[in-house]
Protein backbone atom coordinates (compact mmCIF):
# COMPACT_ATOMS: atom_id res chain seq x y z
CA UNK A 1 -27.80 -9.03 -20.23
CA UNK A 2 -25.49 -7.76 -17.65
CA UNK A 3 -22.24 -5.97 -18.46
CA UNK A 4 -18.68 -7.68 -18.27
CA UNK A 5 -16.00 -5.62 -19.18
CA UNK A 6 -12.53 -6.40 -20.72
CA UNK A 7 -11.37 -7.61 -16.87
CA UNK A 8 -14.13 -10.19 -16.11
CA UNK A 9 -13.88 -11.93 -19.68
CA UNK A 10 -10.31 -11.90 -18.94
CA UNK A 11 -11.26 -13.87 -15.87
CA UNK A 12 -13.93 -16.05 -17.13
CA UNK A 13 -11.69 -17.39 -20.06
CA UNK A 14 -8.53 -17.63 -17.67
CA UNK A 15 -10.91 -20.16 -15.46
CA UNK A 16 -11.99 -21.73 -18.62
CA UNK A 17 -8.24 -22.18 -19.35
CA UNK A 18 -7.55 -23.92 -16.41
CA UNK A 19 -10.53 -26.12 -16.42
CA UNK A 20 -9.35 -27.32 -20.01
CA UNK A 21 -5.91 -27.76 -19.76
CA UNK A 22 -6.44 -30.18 -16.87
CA UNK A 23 -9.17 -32.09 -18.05
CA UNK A 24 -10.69 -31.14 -14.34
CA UNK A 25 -11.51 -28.46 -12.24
CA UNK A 26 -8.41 -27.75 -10.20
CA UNK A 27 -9.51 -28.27 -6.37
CA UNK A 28 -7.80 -27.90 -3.01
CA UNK A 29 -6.40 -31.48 -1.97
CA UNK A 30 -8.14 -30.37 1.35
CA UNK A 31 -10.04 -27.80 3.02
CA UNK A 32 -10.67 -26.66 6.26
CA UNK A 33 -13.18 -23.77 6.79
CA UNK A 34 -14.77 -22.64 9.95
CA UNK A 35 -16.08 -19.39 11.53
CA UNK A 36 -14.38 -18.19 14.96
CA UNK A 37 -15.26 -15.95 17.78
CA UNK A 38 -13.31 -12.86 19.10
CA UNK A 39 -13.54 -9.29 17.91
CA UNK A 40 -10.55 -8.08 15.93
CA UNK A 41 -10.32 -4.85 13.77
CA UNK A 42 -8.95 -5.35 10.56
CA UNK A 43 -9.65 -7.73 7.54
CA UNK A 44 -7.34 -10.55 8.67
CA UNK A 45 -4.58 -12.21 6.99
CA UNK A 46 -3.76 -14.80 4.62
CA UNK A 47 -0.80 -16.54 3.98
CA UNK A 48 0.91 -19.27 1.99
CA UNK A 49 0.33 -20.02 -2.05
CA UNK A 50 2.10 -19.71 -4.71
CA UNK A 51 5.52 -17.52 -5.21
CA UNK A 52 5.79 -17.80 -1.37
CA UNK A 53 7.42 -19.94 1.41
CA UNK A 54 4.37 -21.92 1.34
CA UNK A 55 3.65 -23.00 -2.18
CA UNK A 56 1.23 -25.81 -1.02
CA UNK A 57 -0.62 -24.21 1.41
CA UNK A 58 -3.39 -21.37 2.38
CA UNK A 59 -4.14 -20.72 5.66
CA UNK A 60 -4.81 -17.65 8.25
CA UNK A 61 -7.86 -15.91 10.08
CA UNK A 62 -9.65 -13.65 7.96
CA UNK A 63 -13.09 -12.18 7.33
CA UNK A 64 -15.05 -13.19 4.59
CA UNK A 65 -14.35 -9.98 2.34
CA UNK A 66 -10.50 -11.23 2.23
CA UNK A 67 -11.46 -14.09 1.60
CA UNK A 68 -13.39 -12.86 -2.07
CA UNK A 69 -10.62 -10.26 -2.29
CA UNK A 70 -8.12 -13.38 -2.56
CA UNK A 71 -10.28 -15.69 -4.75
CA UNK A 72 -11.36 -13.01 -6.75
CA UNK A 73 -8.10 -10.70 -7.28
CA UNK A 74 -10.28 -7.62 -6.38
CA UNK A 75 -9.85 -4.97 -3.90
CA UNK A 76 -12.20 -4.08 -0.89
CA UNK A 77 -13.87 -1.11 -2.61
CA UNK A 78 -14.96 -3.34 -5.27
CA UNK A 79 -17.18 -6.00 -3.32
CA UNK A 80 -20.61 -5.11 -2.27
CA UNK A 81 -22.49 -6.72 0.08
CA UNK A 82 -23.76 -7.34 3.73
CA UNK A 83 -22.13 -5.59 6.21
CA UNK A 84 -20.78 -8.12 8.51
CA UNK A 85 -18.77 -9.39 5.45
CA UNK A 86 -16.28 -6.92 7.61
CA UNK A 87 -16.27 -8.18 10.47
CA UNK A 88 -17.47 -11.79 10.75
CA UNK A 89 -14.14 -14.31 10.71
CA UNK A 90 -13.03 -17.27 9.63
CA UNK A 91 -9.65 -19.84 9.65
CA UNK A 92 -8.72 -21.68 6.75
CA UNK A 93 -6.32 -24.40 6.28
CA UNK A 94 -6.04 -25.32 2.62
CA UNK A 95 -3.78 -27.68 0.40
CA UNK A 96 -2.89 -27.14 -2.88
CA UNK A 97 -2.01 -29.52 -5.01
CA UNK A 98 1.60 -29.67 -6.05
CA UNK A 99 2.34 -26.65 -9.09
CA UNK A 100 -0.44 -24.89 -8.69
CA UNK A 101 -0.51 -21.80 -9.72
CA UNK A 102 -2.18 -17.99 -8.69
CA UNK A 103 -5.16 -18.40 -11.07
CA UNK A 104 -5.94 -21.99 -10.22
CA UNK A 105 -5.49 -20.94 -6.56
CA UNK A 106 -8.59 -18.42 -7.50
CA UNK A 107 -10.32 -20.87 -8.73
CA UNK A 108 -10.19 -23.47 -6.35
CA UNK A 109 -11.05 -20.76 -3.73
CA UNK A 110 -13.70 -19.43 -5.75
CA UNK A 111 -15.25 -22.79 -5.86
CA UNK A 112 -15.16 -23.48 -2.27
CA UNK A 113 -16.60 -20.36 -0.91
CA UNK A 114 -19.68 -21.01 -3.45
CA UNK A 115 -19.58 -25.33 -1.92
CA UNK A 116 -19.05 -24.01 2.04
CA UNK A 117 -20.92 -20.63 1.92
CA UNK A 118 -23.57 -20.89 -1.08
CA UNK A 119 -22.08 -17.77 -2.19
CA UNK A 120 -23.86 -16.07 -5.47
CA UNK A 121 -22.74 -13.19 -7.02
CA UNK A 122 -23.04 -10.83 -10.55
CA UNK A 123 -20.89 -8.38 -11.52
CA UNK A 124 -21.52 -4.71 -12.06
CA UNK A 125 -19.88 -1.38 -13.05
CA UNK A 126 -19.82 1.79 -11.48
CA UNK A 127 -18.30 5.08 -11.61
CA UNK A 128 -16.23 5.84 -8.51
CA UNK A 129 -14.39 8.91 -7.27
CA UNK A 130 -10.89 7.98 -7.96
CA UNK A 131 -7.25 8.96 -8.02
CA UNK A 132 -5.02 9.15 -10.90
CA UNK A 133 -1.20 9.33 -9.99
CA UNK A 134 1.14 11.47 -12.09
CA UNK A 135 4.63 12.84 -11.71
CA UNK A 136 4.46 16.92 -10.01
CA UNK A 137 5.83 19.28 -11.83
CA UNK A 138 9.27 18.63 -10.52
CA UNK A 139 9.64 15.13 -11.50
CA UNK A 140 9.43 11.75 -10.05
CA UNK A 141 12.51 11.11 -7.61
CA UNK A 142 12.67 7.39 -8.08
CA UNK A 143 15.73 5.61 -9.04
CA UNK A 144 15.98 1.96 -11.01
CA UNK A 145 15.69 -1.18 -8.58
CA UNK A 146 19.36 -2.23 -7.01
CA UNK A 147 17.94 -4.93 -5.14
CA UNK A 148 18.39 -8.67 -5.51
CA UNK A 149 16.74 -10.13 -8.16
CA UNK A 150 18.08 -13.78 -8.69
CA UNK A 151 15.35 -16.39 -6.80
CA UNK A 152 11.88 -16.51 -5.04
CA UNK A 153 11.88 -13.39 -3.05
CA UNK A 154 9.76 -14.23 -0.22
CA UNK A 155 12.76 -16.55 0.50
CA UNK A 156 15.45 -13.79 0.87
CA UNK A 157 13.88 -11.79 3.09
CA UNK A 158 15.53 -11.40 6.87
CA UNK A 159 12.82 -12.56 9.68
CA UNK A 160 13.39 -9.94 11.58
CA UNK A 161 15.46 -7.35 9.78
CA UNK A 162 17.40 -5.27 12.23
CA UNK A 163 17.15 -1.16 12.78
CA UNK A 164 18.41 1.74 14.24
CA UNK A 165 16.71 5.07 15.23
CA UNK A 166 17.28 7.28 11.82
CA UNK A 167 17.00 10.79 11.64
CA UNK A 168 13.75 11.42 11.55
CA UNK A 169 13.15 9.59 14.68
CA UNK A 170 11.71 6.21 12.83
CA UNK A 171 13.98 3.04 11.90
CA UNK A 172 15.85 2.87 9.86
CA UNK A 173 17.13 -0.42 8.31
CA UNK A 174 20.60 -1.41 9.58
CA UNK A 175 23.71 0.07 7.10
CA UNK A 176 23.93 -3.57 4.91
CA UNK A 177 20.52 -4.43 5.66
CA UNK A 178 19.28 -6.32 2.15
CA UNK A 179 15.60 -6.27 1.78
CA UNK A 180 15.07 -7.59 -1.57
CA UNK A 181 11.42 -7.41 -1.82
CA UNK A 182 8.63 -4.70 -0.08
CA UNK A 183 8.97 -4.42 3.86
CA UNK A 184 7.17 -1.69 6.13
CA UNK A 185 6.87 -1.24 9.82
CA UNK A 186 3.83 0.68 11.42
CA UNK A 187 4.02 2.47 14.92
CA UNK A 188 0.53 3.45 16.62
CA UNK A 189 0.08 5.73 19.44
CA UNK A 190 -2.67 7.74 21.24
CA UNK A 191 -2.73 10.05 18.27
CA UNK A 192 -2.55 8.37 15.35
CA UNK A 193 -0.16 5.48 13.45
CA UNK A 194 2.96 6.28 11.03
CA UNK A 195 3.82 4.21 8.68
CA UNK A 196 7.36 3.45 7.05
CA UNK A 197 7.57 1.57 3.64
CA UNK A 198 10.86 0.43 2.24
CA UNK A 199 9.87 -0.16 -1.28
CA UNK A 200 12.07 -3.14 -3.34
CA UNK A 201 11.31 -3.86 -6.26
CA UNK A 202 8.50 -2.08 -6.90
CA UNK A 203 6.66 -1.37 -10.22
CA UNK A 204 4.14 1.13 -10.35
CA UNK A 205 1.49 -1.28 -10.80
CA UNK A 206 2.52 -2.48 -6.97
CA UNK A 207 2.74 0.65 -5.72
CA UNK A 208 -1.13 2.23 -6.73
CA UNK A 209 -2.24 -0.94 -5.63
CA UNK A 210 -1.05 0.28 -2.09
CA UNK A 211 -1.78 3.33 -2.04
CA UNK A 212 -5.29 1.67 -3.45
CA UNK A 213 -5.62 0.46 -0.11
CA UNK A 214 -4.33 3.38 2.20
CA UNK A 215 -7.30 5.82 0.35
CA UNK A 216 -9.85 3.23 -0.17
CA UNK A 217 -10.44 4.28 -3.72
CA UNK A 218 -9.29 3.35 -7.30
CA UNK A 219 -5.98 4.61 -7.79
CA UNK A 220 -4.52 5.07 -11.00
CA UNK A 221 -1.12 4.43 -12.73
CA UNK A 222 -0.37 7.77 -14.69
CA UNK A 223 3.49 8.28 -14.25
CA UNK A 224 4.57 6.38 -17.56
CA UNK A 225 7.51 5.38 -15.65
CA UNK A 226 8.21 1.61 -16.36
CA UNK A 227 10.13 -1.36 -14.64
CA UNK A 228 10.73 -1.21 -10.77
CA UNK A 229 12.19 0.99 -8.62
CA UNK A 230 13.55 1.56 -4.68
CA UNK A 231 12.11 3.95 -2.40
CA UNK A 232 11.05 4.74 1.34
CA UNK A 233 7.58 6.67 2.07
CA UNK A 234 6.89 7.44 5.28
CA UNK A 235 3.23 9.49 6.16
CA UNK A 236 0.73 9.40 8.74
CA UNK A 237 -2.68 8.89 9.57
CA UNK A 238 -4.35 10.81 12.75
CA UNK A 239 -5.86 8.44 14.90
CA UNK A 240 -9.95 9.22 16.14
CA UNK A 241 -8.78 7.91 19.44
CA UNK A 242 -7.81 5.22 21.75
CA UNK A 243 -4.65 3.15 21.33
CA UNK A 244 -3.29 1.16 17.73
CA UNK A 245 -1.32 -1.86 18.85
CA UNK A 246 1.99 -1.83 17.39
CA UNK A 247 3.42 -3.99 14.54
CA UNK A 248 6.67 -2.80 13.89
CA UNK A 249 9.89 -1.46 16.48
CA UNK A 250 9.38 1.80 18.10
CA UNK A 251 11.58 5.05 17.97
CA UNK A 252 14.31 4.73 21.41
CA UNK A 253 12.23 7.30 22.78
CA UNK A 254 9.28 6.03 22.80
CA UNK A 255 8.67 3.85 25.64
CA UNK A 256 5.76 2.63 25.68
CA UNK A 257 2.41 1.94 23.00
CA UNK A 258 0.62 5.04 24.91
CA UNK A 259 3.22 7.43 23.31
CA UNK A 260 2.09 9.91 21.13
CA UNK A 261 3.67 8.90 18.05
CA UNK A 262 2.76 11.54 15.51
CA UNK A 263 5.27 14.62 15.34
CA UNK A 264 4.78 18.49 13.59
CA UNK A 265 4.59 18.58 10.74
CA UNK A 266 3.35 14.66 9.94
CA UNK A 267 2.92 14.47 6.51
CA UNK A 268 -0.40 12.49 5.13
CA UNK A 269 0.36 10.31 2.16
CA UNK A 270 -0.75 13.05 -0.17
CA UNK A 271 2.18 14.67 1.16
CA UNK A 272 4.69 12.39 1.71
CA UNK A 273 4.00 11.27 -2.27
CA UNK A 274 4.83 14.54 -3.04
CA UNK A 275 7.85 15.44 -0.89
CA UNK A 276 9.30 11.68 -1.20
CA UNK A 277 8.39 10.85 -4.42
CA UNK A 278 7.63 13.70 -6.60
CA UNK A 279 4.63 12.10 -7.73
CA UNK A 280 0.57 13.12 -6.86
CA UNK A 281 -2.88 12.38 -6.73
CA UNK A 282 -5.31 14.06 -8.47
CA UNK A 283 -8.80 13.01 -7.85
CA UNK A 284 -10.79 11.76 -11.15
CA UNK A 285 -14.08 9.93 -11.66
CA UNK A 286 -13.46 6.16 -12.85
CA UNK A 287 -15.73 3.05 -14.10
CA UNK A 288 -14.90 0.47 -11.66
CA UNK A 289 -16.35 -3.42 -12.01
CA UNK A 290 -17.93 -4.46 -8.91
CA UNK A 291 -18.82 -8.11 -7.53
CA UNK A 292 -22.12 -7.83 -5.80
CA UNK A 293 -22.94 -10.69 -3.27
CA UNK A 294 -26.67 -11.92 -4.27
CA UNK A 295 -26.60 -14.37 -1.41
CA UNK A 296 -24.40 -15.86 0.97
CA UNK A 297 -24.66 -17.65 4.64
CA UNK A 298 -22.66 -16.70 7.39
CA UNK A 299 -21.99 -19.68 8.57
CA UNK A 300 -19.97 -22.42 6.01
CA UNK A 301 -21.25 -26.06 5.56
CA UNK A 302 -18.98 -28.16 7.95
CA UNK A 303 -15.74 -29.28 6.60
């Protein structure tokens, strides 16, 4: 018998949940689901579903491994399976039906990738080298949330927020500027990308779930510190070469995406945790549950 832990029972019985307190299993009102040319780097995007602007929709380009992150509420670290799972892609264009919720969302997406892609799976678990975060010896440097927090917050946030050049030769949010939930900008040159993170809002489960994705491990939440807080984190990753389109405003001085962007000292996000934050990461082993793909086609069943 293969091993669930606490998680995946969680998840089975949530499904099991939703299947009974409908009388049916909830199912997308329609589905579109195709596989498109083009390389592009990256996993894709998503966008629409519950809690945001689009409540009755799903829809975006993205490569399969999204695609199980999203139905399965998993990260990329924990799906193994063929390699073009990274770089094969696909648009969807989903409707929900009207209330639905995250975990029916799962569900209904879990269910069509197994219809459209006769996707299998089991789960597994495995020890992983991992990252526990914990305040340094000085002390965390986070203060208590003073955003916004009456309605949906994907509905208060500014299109295109405005900036100025701050100090440190990044923007920096307009004086006034309210940003009630998460934004970030990311700048890529020659020689690497910075990144700048305004964080609203944000509970320490939210933030090792970034950070999660910036070292491509299991990070874990070992600060104690409770509710949500404001910050800004900025760090930088050196680039192996060639050019990193741009996704955010540039510095005045830099003129054009061929500008080095990177400046002495740029501070990895190991440091910038440290220096911004007061909080580390201290590397640790930890049991991880994995999804392992058993089969799966590359190509969906027509829509």
């Amino acid at each position: 018998m293969k091993h669930f832990n606490r998680t995946c029972w969680l998840l089975v019985l949530l499904n099991v949940a939703v299947a009974q307190n409908t009388g049916v299993e909830p199912k997308f009102e329609a589905a579109s689901l195709k596989a498109i040319g083009g390389a592009r780097s990256g996993l894709g995007s998503l966008r629409g579903g519950p809690k945001t602007n689009s409540p009755g929709r799903l829809y975006g380009v993205a490569t399969l491994k999204l695609l199980l992150m999203r139905a399965y509420g998993i990260k990329d670290y924990q799906i193994a399976g063929p390699g073009w799972l990274d770089s094969a892609r696909y648009e969807i264009q989903a409707t929900l039906p009207p209330g639905a919720d995250e975990p029916q969302l799962r569900f209904m997406l879990q269910s069509l990738l197994k219809e459209r892609f006769g996707l299998e799976t089991h789960r597994e678990t495995r020890q992983f080298a991992a990252y526990e975060l914990m305040p340094t010896k000085v002390g965390p440097k986070l203060v208590p949330s003073t955003a916004n927090t009456t309605g949906p917050v994907d509905a208060q946030i500014p299109t295109n927020p405005k900036f100025v050049k701050g100090a440190d030769g990044l923007p920096e949010l307009t004086p006034g500027t309210n940003v009630p939930r998460t934004y970030a900008v990311v700048l890529g040159g020659p020689d690497g990308i910075l990144y700048k993170l305004w964080g609203r809002r944000e509970t320490m489960t939210q933030l090792v779930d970034r950070l999660s994705a910036q070292v491509n491990r299991p990070v874990i939440d070992a600060t104690g510190l409770k509710g949500e807080f404001d910050f800004t984190l900025t760090w930088a990753v050196e680039s192996a070469g060639g050019i990193v389109p741009r996704t955010g405003p540039p510095p005045d001085e830099i003129e054009t995406s061929g500008t080095p962007v990177l400046s002495a000292p740029a501070l990895s996000i190991f440091g910038a945790l440290q220096a911004q934050l007061g909080l580390r990461l201290r590397e640790m082993k930890h049991s991880v549950e994995i999804l392992v793909i058993d089969r799966v086609n590359a190509t969906p069943v027509e829509n």
